[in-house]
PDB file of N, CA and C in Angstrom:
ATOM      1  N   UNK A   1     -28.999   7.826   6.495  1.00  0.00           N
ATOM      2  CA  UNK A   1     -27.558   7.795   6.329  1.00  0.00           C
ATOM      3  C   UNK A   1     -27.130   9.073   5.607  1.00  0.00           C
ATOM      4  N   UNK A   2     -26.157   9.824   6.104  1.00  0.00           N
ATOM      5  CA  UNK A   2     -25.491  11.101   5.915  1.00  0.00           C
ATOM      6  C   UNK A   2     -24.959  10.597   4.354  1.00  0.00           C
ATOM      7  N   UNK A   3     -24.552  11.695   3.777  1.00  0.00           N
ATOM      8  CA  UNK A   3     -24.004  11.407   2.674  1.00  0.00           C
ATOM      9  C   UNK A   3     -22.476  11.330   2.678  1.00  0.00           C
ATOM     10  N   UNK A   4     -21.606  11.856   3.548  1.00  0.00           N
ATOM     11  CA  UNK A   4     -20.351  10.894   3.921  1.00  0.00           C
ATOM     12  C   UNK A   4     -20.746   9.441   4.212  1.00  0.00           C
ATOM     13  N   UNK A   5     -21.231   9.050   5.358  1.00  0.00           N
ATOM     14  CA  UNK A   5     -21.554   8.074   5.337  1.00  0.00           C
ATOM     15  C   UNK A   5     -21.342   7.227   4.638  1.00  0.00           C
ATOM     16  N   UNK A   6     -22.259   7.595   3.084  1.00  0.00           N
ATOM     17  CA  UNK A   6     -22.589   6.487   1.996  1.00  0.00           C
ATOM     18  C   UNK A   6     -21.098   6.646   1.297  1.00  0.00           C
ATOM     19  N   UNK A   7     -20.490   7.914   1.486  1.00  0.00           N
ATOM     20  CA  UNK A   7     -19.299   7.476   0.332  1.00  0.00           C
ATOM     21  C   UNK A   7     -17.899   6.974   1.145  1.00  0.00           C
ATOM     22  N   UNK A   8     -18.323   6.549   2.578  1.00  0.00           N
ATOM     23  CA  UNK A   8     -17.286   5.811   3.364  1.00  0.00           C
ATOM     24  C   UNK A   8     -17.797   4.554   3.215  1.00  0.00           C
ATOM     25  N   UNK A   9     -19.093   4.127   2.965  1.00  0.00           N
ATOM     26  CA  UNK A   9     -19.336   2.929   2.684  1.00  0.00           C
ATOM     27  C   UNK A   9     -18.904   2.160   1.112  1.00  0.00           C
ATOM     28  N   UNK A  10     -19.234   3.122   0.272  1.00  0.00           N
ATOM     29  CA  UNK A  10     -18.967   2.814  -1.115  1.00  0.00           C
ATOM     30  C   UNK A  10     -17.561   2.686  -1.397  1.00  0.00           C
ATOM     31  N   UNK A  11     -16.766   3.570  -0.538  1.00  0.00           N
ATOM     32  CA  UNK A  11     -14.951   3.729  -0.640  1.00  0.00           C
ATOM     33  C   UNK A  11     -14.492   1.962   0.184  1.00  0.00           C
ATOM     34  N   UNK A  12     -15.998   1.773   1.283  1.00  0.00           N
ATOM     35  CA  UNK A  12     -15.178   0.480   2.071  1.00  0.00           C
ATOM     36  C   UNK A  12     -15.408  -0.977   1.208  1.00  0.00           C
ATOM     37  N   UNK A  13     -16.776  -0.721   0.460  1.00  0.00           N
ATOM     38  CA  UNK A  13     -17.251  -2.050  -0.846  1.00  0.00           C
ATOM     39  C   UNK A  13     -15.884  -1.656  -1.848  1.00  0.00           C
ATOM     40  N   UNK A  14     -15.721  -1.006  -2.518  1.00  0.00           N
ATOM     41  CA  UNK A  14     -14.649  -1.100  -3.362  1.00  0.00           C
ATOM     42  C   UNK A  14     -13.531  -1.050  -3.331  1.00  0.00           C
ATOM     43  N   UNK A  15     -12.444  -0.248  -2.255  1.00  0.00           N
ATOM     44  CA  UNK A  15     -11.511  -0.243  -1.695  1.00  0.00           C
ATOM     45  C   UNK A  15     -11.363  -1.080  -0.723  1.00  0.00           C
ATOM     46  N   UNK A  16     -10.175  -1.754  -0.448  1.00  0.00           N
ATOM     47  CA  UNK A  16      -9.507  -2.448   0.576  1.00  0.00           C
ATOM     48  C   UNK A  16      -8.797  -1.507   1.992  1.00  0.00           C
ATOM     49  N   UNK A  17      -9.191  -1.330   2.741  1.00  0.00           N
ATOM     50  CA  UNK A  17      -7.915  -0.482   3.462  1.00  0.00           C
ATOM     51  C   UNK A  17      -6.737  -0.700   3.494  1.00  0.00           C
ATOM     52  N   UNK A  18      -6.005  -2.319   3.529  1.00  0.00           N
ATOM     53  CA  UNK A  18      -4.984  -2.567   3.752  1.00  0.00           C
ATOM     54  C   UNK A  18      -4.340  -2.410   2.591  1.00  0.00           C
ATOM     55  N   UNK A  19      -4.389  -2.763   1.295  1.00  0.00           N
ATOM     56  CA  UNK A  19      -3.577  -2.222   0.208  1.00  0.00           C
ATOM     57  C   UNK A  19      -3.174  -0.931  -0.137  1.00  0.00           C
ATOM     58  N   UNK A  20      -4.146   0.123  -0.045  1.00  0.00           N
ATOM     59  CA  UNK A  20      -3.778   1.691  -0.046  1.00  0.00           C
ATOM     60  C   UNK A  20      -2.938   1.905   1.316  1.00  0.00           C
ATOM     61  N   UNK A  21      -3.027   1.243   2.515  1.00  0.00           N
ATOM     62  CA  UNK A  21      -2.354   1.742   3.412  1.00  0.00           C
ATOM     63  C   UNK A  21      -1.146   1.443   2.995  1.00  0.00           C
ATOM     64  N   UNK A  22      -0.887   0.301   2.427  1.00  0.00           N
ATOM     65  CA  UNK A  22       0.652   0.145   2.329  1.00  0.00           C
ATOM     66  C   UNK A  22       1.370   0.924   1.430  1.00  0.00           C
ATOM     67  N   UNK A  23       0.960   1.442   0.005  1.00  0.00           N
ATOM     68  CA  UNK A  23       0.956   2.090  -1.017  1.00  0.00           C
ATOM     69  C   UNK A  23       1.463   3.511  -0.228  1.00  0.00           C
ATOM     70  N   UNK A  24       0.545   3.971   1.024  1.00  0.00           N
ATOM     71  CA  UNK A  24       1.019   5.541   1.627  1.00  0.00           C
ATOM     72  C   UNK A  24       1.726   5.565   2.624  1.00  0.00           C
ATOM     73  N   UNK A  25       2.186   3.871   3.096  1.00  0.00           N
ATOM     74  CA  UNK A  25       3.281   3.996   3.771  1.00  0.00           C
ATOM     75  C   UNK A  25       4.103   4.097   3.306  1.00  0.00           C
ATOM     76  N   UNK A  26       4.881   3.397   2.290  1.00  0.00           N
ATOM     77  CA  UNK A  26       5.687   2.963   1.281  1.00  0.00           C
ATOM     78  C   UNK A  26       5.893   4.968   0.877  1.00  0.00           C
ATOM     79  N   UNK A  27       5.231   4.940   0.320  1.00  0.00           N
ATOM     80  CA  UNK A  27       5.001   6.826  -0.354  1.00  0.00           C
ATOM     81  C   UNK A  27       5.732   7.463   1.023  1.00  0.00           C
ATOM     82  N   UNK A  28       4.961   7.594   2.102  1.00  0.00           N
ATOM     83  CA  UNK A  28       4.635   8.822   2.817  1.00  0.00           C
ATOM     84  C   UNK A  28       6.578   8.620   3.764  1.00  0.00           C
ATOM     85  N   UNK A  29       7.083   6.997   3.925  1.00  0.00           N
ATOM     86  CA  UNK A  29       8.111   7.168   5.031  1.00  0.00           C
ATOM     87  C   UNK A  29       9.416   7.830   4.384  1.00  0.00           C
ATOM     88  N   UNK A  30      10.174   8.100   5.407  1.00  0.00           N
ATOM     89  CA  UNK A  30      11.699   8.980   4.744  1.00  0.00           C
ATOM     90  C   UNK A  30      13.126   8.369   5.325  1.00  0.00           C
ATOM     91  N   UNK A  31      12.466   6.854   6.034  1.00  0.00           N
ATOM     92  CA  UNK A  31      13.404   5.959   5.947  1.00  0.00           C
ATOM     93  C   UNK A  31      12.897   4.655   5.010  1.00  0.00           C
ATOM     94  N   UNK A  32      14.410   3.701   4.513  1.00  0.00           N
ATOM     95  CA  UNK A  32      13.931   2.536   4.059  1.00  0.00           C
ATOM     96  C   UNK A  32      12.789   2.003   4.341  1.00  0.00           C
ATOM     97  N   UNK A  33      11.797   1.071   3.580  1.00  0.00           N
ATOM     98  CA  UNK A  33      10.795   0.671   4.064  1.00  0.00           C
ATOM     99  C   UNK A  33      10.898  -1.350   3.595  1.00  0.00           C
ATOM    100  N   UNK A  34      10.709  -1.821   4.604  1.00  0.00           N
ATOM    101  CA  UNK A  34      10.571  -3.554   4.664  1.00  0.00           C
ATOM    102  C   UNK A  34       9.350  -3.616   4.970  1.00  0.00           C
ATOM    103  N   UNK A  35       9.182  -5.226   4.438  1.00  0.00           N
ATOM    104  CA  UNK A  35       7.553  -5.534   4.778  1.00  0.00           C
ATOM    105  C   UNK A  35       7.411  -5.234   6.629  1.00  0.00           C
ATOM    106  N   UNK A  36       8.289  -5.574   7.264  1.00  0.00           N
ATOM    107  CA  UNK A  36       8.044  -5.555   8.492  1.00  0.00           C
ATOM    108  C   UNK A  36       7.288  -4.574   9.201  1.00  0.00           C
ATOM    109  N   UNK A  37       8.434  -3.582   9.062  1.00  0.00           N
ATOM    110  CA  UNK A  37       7.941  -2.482   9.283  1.00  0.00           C
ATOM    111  C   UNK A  37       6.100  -1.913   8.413  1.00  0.00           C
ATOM    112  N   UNK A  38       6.153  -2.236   7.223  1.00  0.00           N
ATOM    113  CA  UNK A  38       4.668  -2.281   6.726  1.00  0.00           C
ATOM    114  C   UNK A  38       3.825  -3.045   7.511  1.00  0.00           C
ATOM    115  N   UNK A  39       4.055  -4.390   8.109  1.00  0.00           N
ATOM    116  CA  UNK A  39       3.068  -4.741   9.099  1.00  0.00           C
ATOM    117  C   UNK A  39       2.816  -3.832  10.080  1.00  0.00           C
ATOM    118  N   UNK A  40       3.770  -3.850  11.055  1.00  0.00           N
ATOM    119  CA  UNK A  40       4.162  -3.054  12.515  1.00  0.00           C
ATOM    120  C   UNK A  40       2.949  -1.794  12.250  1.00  0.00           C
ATOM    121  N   UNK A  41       3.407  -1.228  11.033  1.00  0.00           N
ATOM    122  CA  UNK A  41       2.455   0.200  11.153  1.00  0.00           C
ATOM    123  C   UNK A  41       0.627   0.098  10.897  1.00  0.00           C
ATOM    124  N   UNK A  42       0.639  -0.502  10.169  1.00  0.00           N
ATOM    125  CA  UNK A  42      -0.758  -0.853   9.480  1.00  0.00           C
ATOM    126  C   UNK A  42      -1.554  -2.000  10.099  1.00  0.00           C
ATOM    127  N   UNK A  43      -0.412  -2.554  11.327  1.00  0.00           N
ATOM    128  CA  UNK A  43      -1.607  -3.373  11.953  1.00  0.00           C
ATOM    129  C   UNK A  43      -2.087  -4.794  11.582  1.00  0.00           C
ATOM    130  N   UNK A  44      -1.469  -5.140  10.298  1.00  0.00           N
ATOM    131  CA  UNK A  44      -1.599  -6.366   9.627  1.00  0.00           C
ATOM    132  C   UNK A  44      -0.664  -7.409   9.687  1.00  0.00           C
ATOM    133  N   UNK A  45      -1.011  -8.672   9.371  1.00  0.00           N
ATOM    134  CA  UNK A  45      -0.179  -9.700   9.379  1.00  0.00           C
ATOM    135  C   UNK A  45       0.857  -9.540   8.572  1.00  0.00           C
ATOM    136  N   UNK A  46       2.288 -10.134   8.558  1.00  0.00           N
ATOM    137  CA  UNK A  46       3.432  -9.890   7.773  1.00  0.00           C
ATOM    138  C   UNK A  46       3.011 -10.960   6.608  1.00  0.00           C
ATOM    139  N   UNK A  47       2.477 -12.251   7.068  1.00  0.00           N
ATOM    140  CA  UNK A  47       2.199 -12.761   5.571  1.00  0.00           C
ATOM    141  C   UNK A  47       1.263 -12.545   4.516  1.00  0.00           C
ATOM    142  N   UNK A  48      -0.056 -11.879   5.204  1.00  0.00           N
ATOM    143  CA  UNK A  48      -0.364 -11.031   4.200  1.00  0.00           C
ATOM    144  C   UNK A  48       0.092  -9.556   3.540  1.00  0.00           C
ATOM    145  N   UNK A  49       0.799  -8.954   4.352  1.00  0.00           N
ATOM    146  CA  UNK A  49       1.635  -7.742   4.237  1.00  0.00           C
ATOM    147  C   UNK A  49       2.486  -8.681   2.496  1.00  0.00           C
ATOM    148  N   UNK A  50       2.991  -9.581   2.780  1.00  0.00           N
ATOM    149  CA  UNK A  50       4.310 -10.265   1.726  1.00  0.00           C
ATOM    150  C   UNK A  50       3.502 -10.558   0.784  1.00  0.00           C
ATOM    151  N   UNK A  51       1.946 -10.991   0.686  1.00  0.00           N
ATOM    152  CA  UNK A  51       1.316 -11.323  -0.822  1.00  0.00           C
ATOM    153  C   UNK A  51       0.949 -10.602  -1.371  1.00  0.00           C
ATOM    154  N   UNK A  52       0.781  -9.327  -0.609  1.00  0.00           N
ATOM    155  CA  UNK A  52       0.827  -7.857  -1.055  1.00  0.00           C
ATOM    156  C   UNK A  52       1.651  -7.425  -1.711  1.00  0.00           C
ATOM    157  N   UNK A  53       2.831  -7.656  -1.695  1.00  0.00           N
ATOM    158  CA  UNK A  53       4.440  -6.886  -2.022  1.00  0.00           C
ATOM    159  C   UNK A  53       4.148  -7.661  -3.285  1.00  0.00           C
ATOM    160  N   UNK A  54       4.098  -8.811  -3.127  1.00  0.00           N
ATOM    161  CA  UNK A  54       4.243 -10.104  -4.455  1.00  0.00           C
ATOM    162  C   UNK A  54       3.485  -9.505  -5.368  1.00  0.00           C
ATOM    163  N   UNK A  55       2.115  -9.337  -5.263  1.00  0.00           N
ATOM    164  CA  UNK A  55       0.829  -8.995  -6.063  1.00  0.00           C
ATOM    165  C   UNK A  55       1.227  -7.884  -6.843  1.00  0.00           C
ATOM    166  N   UNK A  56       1.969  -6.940  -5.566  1.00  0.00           N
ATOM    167  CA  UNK A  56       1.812  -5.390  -6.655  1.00  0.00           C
ATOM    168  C   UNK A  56       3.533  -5.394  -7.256  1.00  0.00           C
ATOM    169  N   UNK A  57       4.443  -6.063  -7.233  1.00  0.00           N
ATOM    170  CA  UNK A  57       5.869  -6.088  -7.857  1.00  0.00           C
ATOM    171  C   UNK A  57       5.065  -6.828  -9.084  1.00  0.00           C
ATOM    172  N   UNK A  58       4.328  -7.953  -9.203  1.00  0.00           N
ATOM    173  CA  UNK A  58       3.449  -8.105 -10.618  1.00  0.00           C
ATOM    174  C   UNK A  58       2.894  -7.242 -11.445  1.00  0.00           C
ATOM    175  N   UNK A  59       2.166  -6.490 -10.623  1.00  0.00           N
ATOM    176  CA  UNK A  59       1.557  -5.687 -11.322  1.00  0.00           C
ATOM    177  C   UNK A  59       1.947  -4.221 -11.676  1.00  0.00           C
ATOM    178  N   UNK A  60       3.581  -4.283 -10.893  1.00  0.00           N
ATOM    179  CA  UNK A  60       4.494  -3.242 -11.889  1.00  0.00           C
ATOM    180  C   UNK A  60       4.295  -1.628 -10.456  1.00  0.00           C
ATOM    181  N   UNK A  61       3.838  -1.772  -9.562  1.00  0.00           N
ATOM    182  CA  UNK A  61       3.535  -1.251  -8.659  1.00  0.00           C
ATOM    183  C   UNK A  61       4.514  -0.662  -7.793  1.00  0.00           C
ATOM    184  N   UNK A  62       5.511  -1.700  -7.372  1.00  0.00           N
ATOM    185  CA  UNK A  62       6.312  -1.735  -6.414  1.00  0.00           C
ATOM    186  C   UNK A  62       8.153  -2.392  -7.046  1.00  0.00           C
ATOM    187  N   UNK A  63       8.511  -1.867  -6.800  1.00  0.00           N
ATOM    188  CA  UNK A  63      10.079  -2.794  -6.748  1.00  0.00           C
ATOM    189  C   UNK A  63      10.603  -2.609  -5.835  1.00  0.00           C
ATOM    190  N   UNK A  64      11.910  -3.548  -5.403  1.00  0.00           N
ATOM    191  CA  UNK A  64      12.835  -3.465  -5.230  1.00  0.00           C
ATOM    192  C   UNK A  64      14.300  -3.099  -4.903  1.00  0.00           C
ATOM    193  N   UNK A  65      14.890  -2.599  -3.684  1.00  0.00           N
ATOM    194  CA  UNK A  65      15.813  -1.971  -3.757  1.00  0.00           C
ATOM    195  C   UNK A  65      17.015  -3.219  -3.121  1.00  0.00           C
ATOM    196  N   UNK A  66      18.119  -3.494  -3.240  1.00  0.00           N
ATOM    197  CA  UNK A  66      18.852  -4.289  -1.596  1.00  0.00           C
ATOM    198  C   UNK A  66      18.895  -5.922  -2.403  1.00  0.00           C
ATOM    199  N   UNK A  67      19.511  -6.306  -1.133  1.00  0.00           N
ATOM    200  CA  UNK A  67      19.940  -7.952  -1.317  1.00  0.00           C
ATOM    201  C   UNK A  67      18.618  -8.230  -1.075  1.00  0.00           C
ATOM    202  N   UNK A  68      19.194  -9.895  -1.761  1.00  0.00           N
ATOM    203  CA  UNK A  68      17.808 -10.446  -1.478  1.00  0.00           C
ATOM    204  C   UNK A  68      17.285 -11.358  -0.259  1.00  0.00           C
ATOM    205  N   UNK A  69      17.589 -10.970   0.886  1.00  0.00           N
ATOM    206  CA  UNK A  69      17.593 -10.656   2.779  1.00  0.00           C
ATOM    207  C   UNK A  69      17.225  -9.484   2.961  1.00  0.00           C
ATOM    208  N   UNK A  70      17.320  -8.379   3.030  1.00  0.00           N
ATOM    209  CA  UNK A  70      16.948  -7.139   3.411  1.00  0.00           C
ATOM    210  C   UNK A  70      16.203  -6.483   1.757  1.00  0.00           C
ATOM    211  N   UNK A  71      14.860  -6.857   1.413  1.00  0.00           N
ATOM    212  CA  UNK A  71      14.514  -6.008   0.336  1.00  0.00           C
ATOM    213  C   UNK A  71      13.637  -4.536   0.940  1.00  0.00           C
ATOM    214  N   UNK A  72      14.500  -3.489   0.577  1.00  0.00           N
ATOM    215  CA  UNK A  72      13.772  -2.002   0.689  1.00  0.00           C
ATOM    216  C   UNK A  72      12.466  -1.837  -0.548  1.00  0.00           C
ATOM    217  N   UNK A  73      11.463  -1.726  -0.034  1.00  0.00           N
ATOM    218  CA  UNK A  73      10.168  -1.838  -0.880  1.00  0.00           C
ATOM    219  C   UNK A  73      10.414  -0.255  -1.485  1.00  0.00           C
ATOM    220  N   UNK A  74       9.840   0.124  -2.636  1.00  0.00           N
ATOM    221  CA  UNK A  74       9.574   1.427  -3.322  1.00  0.00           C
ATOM    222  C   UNK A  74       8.611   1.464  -4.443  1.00  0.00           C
ATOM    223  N   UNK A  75       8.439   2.762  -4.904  1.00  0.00           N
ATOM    224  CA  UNK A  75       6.744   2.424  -5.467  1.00  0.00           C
ATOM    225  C   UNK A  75       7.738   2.934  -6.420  1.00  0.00           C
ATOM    226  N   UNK A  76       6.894   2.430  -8.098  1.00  0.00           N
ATOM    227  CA  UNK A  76       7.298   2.741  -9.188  1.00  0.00           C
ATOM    228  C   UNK A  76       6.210   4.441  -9.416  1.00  0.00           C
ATOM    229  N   UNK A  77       6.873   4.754 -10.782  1.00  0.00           N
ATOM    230  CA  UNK A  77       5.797   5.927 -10.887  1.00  0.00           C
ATOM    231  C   UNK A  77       4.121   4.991 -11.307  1.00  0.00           C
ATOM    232  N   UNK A  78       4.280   3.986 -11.948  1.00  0.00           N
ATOM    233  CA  UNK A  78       2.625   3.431 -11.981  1.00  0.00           C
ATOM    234  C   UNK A  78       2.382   3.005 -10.653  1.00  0.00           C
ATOM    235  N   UNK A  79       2.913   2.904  -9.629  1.00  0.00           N
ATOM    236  CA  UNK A  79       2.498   3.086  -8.284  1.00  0.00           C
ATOM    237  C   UNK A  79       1.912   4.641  -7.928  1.00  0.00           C
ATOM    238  N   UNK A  80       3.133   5.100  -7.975  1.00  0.00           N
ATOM    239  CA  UNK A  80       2.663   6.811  -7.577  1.00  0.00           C
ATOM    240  C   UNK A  80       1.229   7.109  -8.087  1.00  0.00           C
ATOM    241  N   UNK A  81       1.021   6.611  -9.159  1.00  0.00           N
ATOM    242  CA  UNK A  81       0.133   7.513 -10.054  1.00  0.00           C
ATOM    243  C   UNK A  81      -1.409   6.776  -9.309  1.00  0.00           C
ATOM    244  N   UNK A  82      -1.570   5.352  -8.906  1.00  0.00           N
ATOM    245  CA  UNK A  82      -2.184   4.772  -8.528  1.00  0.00           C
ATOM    246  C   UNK A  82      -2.557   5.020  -7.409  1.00  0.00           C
ATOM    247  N   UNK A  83      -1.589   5.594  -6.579  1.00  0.00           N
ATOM    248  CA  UNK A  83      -2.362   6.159  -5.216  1.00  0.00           C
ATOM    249  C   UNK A  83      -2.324   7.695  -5.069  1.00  0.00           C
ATOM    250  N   UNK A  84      -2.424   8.164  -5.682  1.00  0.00           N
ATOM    251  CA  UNK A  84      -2.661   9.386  -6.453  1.00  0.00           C
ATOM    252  C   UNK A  84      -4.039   9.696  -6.766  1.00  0.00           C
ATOM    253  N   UNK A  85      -4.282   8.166  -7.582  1.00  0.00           N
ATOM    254  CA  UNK A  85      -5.867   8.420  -7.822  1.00  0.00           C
ATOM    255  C   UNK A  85      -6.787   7.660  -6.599  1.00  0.00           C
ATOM    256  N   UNK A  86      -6.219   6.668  -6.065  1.00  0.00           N
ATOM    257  CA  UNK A  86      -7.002   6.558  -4.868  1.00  0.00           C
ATOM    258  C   UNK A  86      -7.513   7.668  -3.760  1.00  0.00           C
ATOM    259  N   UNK A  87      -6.011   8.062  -3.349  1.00  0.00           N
ATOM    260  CA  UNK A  87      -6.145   9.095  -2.358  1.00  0.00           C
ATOM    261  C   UNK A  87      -7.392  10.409  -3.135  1.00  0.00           C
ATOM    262  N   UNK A  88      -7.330  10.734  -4.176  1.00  0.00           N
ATOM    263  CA  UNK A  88      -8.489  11.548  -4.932  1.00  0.00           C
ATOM    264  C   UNK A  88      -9.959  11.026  -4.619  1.00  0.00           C
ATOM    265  N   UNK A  89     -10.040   9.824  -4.473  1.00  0.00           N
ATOM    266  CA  UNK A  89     -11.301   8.977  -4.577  1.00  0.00           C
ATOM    267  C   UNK A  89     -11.733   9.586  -3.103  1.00  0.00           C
ATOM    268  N   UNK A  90     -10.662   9.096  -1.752  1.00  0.00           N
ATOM    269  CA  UNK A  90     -10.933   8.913  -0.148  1.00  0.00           C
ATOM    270  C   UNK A  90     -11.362   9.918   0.004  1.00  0.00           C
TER     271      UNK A  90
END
């Protein structure tokens, strides 16, 4: 085993793909962003896409923009900073 290899394996034991993906969708789009659209792109279910949103608005990650029918997702700066250091890791 190549030594990428091992650190795509070690990045796939400790990292999730689907949580950082949402983190650099959320980051990377330059329109509003809804869970929906976070499914649609990343390929994942919308109800796990939503325990996602839940998990990281706990953990200070993500807020809030909009009524509460249309919520626009956005990363806080302890978001930013968090996939900041992920993306360093990949």
């Amino acid at each position: 085993m190549a030594l990428d290899d091992s650190k795509k394996s070690i990045n796939k034991l400790f990292l999730h793909d689907k949580p950082f993906l949402l983190l650099k969708v959320i980051n990377d789009s330059r329109q509003p962003v809804y869970a929906a659209m976070i499914s649609k792109k990343i390929d994942c279910s919308y109800a796990y896409i939503v325990r996602l949103i839940k998990m990281m608005n706990k953990m200070g990650l993500i807020y809030f923009d909009g009524s509460n029918h249309k919520k626009i997702i956005n990363l806080t700066q302890k978001g930013k900073k968090i996939l900041k250091f992920l993306s360093e890791i990949e």
